[in-house]
Protein backbone atom coordinates (compact mmCIF):
# COMPACT_ATOMS: atom_id res chain seq x y z
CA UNK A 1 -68.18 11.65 27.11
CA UNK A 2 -66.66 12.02 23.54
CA UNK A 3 -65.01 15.26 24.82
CA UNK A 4 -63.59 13.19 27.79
CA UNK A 5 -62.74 10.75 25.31
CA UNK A 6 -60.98 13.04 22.96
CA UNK A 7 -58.99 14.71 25.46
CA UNK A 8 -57.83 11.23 26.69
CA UNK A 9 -56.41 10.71 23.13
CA UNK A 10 -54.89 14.16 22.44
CA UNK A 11 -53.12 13.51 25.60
CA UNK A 12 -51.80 9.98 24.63
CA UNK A 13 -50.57 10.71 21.20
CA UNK A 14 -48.66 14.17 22.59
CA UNK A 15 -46.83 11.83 25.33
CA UNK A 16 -46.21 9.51 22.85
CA UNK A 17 -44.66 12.01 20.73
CA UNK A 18 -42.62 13.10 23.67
CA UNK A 19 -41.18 9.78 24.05
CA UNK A 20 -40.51 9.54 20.35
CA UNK A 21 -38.98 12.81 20.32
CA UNK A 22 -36.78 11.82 23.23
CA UNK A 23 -35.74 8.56 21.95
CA UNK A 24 -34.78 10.06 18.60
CA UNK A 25 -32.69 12.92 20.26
CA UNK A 26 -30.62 10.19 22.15
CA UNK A 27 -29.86 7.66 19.12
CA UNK A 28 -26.65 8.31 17.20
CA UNK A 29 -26.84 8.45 13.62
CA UNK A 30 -24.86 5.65 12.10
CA UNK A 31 -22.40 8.23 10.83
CA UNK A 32 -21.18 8.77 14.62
CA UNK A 33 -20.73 5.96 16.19
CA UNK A 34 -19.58 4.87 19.81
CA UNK A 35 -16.90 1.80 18.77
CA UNK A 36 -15.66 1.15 14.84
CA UNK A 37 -15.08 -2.41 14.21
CA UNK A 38 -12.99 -2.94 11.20
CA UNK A 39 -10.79 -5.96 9.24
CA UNK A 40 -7.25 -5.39 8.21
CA UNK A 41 -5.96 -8.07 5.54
CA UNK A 42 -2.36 -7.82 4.75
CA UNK A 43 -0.79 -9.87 2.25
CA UNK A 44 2.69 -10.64 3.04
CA UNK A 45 5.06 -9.61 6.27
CA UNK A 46 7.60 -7.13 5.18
CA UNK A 47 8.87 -3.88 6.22
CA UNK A 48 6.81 -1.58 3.53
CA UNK A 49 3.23 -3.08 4.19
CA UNK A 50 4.17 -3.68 7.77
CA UNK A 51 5.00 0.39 7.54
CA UNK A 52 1.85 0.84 6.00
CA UNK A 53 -0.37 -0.77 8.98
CA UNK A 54 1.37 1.54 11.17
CA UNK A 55 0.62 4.34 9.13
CA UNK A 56 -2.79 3.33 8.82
CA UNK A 57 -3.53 3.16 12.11
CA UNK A 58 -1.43 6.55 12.54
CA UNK A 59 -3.85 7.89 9.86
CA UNK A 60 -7.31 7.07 11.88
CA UNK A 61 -5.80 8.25 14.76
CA UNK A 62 -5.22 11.32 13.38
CA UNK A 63 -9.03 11.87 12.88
CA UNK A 64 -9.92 10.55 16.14
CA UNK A 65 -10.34 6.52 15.87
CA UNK A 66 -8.20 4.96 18.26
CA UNK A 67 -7.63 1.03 18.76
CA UNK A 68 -8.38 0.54 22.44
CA UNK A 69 -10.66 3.92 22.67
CA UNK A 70 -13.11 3.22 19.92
CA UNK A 71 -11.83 0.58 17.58
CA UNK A 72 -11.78 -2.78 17.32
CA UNK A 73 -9.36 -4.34 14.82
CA UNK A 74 -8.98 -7.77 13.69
CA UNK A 75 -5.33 -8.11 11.84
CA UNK A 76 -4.70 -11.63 9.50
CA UNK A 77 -1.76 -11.65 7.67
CA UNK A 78 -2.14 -14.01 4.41
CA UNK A 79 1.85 -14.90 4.29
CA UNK A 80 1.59 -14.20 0.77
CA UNK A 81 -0.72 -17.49 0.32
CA UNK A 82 -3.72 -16.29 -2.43
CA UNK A 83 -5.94 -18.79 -0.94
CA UNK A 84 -5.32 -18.02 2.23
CA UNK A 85 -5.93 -14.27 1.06
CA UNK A 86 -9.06 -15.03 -0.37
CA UNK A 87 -10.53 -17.39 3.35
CA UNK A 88 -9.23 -14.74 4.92
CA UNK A 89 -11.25 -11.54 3.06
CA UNK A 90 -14.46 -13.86 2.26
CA UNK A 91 -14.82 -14.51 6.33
CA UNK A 92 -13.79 -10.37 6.84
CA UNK A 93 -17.17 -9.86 4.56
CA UNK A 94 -18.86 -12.07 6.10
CA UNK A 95 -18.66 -10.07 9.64
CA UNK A 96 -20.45 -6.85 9.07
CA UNK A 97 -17.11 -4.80 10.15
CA UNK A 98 -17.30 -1.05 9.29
CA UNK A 99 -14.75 -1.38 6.67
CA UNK A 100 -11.81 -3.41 5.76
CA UNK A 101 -8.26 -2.31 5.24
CA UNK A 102 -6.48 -4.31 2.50
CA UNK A 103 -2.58 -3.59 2.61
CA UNK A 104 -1.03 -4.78 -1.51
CA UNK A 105 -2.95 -5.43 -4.78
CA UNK A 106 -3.95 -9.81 -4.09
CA UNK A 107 -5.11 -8.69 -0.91
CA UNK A 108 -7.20 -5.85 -1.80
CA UNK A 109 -8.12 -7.74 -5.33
CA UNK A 110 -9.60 -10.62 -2.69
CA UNK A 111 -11.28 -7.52 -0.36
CA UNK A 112 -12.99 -6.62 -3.47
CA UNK A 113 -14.36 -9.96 -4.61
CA UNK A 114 -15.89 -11.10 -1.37
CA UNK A 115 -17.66 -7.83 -0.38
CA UNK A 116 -18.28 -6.51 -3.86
CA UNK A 117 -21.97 -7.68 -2.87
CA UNK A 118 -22.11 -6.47 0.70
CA UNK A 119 -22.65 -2.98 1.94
CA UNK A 120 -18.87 -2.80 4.04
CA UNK A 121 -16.85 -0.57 2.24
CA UNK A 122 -13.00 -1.77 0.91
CA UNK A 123 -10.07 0.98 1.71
CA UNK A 124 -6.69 -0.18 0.15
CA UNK A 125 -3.48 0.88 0.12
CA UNK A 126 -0.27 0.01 -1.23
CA UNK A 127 -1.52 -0.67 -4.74
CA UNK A 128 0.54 0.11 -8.02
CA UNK A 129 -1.94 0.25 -10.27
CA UNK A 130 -6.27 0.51 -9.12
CA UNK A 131 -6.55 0.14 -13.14
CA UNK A 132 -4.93 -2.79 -13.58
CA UNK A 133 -6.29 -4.41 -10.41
CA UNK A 134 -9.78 -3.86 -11.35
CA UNK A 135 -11.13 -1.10 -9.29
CA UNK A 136 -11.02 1.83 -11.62
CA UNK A 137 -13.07 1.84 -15.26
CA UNK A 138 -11.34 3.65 -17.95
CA UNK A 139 -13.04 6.94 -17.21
CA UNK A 140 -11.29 6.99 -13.56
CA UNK A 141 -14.79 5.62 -11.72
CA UNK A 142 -14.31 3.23 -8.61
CA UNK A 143 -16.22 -0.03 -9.36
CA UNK A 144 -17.68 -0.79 -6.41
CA UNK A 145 -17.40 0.43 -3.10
CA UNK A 146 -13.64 0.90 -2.76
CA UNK A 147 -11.01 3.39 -2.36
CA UNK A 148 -7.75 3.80 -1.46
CA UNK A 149 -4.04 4.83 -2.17
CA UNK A 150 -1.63 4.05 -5.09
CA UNK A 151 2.29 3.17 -4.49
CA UNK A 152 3.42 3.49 -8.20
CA UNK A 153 7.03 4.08 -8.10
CA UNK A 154 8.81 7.15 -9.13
CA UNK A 155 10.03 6.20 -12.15
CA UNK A 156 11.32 9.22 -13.65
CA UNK A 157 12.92 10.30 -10.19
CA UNK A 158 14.77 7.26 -10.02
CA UNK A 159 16.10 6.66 -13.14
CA UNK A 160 17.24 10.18 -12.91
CA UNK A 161 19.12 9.08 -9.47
CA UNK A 162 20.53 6.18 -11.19
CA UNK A 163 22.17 8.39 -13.77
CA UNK A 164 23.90 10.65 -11.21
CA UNK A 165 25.13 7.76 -9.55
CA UNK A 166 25.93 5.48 -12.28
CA UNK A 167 26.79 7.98 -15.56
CA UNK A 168 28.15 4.75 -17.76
CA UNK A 169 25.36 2.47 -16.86
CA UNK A 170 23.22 1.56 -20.11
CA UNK A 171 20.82 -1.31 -19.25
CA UNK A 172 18.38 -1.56 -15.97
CA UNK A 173 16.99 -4.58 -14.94
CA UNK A 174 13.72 -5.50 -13.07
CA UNK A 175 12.51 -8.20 -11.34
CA UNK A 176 8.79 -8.77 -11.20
CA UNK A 177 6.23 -11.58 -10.69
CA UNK A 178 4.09 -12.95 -13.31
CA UNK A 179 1.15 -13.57 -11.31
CA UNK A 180 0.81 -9.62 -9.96
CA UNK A 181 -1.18 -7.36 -12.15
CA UNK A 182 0.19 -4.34 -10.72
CA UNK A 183 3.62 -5.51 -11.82
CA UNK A 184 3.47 -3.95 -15.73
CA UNK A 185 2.20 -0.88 -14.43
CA UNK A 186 5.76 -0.73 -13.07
CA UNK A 187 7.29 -1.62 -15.37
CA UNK A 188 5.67 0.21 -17.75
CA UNK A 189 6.62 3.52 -15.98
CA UNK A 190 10.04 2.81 -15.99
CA UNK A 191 10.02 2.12 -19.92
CA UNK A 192 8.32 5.10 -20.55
CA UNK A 193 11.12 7.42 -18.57
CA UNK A 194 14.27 5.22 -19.91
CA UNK A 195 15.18 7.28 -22.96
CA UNK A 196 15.11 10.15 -21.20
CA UNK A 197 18.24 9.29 -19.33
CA UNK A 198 19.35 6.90 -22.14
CA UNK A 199 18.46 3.31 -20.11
CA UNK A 200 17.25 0.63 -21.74
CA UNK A 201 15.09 -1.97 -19.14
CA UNK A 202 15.63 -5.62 -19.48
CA UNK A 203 12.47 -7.66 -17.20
CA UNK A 204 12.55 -10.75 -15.58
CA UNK A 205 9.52 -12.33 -14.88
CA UNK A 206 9.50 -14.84 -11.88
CA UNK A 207 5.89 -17.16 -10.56
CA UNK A 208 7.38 -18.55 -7.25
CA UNK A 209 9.98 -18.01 -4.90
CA UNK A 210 11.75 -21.23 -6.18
CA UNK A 211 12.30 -19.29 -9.35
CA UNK A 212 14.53 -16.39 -8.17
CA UNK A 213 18.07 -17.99 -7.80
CA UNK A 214 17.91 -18.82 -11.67
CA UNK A 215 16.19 -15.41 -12.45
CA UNK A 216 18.62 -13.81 -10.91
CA UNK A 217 21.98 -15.43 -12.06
CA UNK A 218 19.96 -14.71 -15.46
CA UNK A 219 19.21 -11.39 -15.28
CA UNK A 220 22.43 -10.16 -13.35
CA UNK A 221 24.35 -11.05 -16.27
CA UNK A 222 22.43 -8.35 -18.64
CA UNK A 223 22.51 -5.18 -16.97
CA UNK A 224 24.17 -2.89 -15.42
CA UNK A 225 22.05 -2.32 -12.05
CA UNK A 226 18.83 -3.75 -10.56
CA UNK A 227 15.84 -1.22 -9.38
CA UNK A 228 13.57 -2.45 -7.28
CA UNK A 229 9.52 -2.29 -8.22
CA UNK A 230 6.86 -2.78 -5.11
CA UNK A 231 6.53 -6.30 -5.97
CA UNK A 232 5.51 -8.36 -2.83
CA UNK A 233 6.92 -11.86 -4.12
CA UNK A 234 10.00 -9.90 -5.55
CA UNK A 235 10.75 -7.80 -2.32
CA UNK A 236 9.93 -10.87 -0.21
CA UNK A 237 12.62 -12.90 -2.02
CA UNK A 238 15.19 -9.33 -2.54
CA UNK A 239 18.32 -10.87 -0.13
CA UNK A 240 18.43 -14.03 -2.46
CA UNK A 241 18.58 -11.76 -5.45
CA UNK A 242 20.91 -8.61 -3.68
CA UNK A 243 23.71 -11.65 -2.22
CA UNK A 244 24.09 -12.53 -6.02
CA UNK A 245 24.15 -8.81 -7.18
CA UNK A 246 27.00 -8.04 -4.59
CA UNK A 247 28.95 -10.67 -5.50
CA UNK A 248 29.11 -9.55 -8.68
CA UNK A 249 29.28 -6.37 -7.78
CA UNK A 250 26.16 -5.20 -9.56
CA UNK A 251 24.00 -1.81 -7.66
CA UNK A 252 21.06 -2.67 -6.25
CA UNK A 253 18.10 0.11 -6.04
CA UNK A 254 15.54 -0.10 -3.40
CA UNK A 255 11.84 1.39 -3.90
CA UNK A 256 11.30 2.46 -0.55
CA UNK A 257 13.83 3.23 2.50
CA UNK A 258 13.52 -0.70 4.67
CA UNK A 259 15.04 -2.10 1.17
CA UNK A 260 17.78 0.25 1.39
CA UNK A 261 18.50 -0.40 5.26
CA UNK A 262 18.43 -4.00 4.07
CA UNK A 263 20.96 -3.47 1.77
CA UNK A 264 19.96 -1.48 -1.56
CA UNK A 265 22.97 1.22 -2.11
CA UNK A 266 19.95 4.07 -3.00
CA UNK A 267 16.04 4.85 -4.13
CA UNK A 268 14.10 7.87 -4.48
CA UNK A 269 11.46 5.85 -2.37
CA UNK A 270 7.99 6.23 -1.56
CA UNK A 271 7.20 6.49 2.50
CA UNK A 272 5.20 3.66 3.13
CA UNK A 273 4.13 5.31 6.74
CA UNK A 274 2.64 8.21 4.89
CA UNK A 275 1.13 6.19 2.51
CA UNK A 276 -0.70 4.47 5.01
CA UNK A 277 -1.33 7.64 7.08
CA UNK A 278 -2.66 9.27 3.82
CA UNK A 279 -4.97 6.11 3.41
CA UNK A 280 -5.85 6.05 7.35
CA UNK A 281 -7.14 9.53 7.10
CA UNK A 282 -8.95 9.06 3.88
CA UNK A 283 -10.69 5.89 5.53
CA UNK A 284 -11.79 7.83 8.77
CA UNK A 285 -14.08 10.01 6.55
CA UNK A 286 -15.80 7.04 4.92
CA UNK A 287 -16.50 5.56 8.96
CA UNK A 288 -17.53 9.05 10.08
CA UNK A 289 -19.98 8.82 7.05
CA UNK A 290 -18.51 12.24 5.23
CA UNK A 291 -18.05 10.21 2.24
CA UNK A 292 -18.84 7.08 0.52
CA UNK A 293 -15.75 5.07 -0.51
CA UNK A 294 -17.41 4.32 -4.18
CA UNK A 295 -17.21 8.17 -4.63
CA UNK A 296 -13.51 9.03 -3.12
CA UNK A 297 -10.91 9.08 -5.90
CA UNK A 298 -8.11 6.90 -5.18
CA UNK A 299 -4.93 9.05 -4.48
CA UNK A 300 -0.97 8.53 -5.13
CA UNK A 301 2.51 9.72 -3.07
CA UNK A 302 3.82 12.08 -5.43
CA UNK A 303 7.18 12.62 -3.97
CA UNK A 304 9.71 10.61 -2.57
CA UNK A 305 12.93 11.32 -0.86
CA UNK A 306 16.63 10.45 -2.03
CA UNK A 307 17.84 7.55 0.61
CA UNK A 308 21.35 6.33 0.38
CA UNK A 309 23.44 3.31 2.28
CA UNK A 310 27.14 4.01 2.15
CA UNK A 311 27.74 0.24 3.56
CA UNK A 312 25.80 -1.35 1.08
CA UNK A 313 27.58 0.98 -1.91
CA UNK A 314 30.88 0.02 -0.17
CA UNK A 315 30.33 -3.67 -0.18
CA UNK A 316 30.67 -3.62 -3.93
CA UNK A 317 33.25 -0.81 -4.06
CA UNK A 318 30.77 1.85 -5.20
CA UNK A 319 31.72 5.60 -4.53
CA UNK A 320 28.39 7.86 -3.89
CA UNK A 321 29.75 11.66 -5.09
CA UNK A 322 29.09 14.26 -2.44
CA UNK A 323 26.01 15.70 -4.48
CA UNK A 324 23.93 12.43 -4.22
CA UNK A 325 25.27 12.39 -0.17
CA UNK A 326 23.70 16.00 -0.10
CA UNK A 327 20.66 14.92 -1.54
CA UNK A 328 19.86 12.54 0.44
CA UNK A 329 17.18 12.93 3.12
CA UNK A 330 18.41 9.89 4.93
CA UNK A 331 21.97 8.47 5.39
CA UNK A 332 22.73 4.55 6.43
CA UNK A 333 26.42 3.97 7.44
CA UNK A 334 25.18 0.07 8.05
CA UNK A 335 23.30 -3.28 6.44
CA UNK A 336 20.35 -4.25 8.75
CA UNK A 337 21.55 -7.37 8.26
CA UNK A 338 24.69 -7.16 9.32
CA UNK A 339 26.09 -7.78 13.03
């Protein structure tokens, strides 16, 4: 009987194995999964961080992850309203997605706050300055589960573009908002390249949109030329500031190439569709589980290309020589703007 017994249970426990063997064959491991569901929080609606969603997007793609194939995205725009950023990222960590995208420093600052505690990792993009936001320590660590990709403007490259096209110019100015961290960074790079091509920067610091008439009839009186940071409240207010600037026929210099089809007359600017592609790919590893955001360096667009608008230098009776025209990458005979 005990050998009937025994046999009885050898033969249950091996069947049960079987099953468990079978069952753990046929589950995924978390690292490949069927569907990603992710949040993207963008902070204001203008052509460089809408270029960087489509890079994004480009960039997952790339790796396989495909909205409508095996992504789910839910998109909020903040209209460059902090508190609306912050509802916004807060109800994103509250959803278990598989990571959030945060497109400019407030909206990646609010990513960070609201899932700091959670286990959904933060991929960002189109920040000047992780330090100065408050994701990297001092040693060059993430804090916290976050990565992502750095738009700090060429500095050096542009001041050097500014020279060719302006030899007599002496004083730069720069708009920037008080209330964005990533703003000095910019600024800072800009002072530290100035001697070298014998500029001197003069800043104006604005809070609100309300502020940038006055800041700009202020500032345009100082200098020489403008030159354009990745500011979101700055860029989002540029055609107030660049209407002033042409009238007295002051150069303005984009950061990226939509500020120059808006008007700018040049930048050495950063590709805001590569950025994001850059930063799509880098957050298709973390959902594949190849890599943990917290342990992912944050990266930077070392190059940029020489963009020039020959409309927007002939509104204010600028001549660009032939050796800028042959350096540029791009060419714009027209002012988006314009009819």
């Amino acid at each position: 009987m005990m050998r009937v017994m025994k046999r009885v249970l050898a033969a249950g426990l091996t069947a049960m194995m079987a099953v468990t063997m079978a069952a753990g064959c046929g589950k995924k491991d978390s690292s490949s999964k069927d569907e990603y569901e992710i949040g993207i929080l963008q902070f204001a609606e203008h052509g460089s961080l809408d270029n960087c969603r489509e890079g994004f997007l480009k960039g997952l793609e790339n790796e396989g992850i495909k909205e409508g194939e095996n992504l789910k995205i839910t998109y909020k725009n903040s209209q460059a309203d902090t508190a609306t950023d912050n509802q916004i990222a807060s109800n994103f960590a509250s959803k278990d997605y598989d990571l959030i995208c945060a497109i400019a420093t407030p909206s990646a600052q609010s990513a960070y706050n609201a899932a700091k505690d959670s286990d959904t990792p933060v991929i960002y993009t189109a920040v000047t300055s992780p330090e100065e936001a408050g994701f990297v320590d001092k040693d060059g660590n993430n804090i916290g589960n976050i990565t992502g990709t750095s738009d700090m403007v060429l500095a050096d490259q542009q001041l050097k573009l500014i020279r060719e096209m302006m030899p007599d110019a002496k004083k730069v100015g720069i708009f920037y908002s008080t209330n964005e961290a990533n703003s000095k960074a910019g600024i800072e790079a800009y002072e530290k390249a100035a001697d070298k091509y014998g500029f001197k920067i003069i800043t104006q610091g604005i809070s609100a949109s309300a502020d940038m008439p006055m800041a700009a009839d202020s500032l345009i009186k100082k200098v020489d030329c403008i030159t354009n940071l990745t500011d979101n409240l700055v860029v989002s207010n540029m055609q107030t500031y660049l209407e002033k600037a042409n009238e007295a026929k002051i150069p303005v210099f984009g950061s990226e190439i939509e500020q120059v089809k808006l008007g700018c007359v040049a930048c050495v600017g950063i590709d805001f569709i590569k950025l994001g592609e850059q930063t799509g790919e880098m957050a298709a590893k973390v959902l594949k589980g190849e890599k943990e955001a917290k342990d992912m360096e944050y990266e930077s667009f070392k190059e940029g290309d020489v963009i020039i608008n020959t409309a927007a230098a002939d509104k204010i009776k600028m001549t660009i020589s032939d050796d800028v025209k042959d350096q540029a990458k791009q060419t714009f005979d027209k002012i988006d703007t314009e009819e």
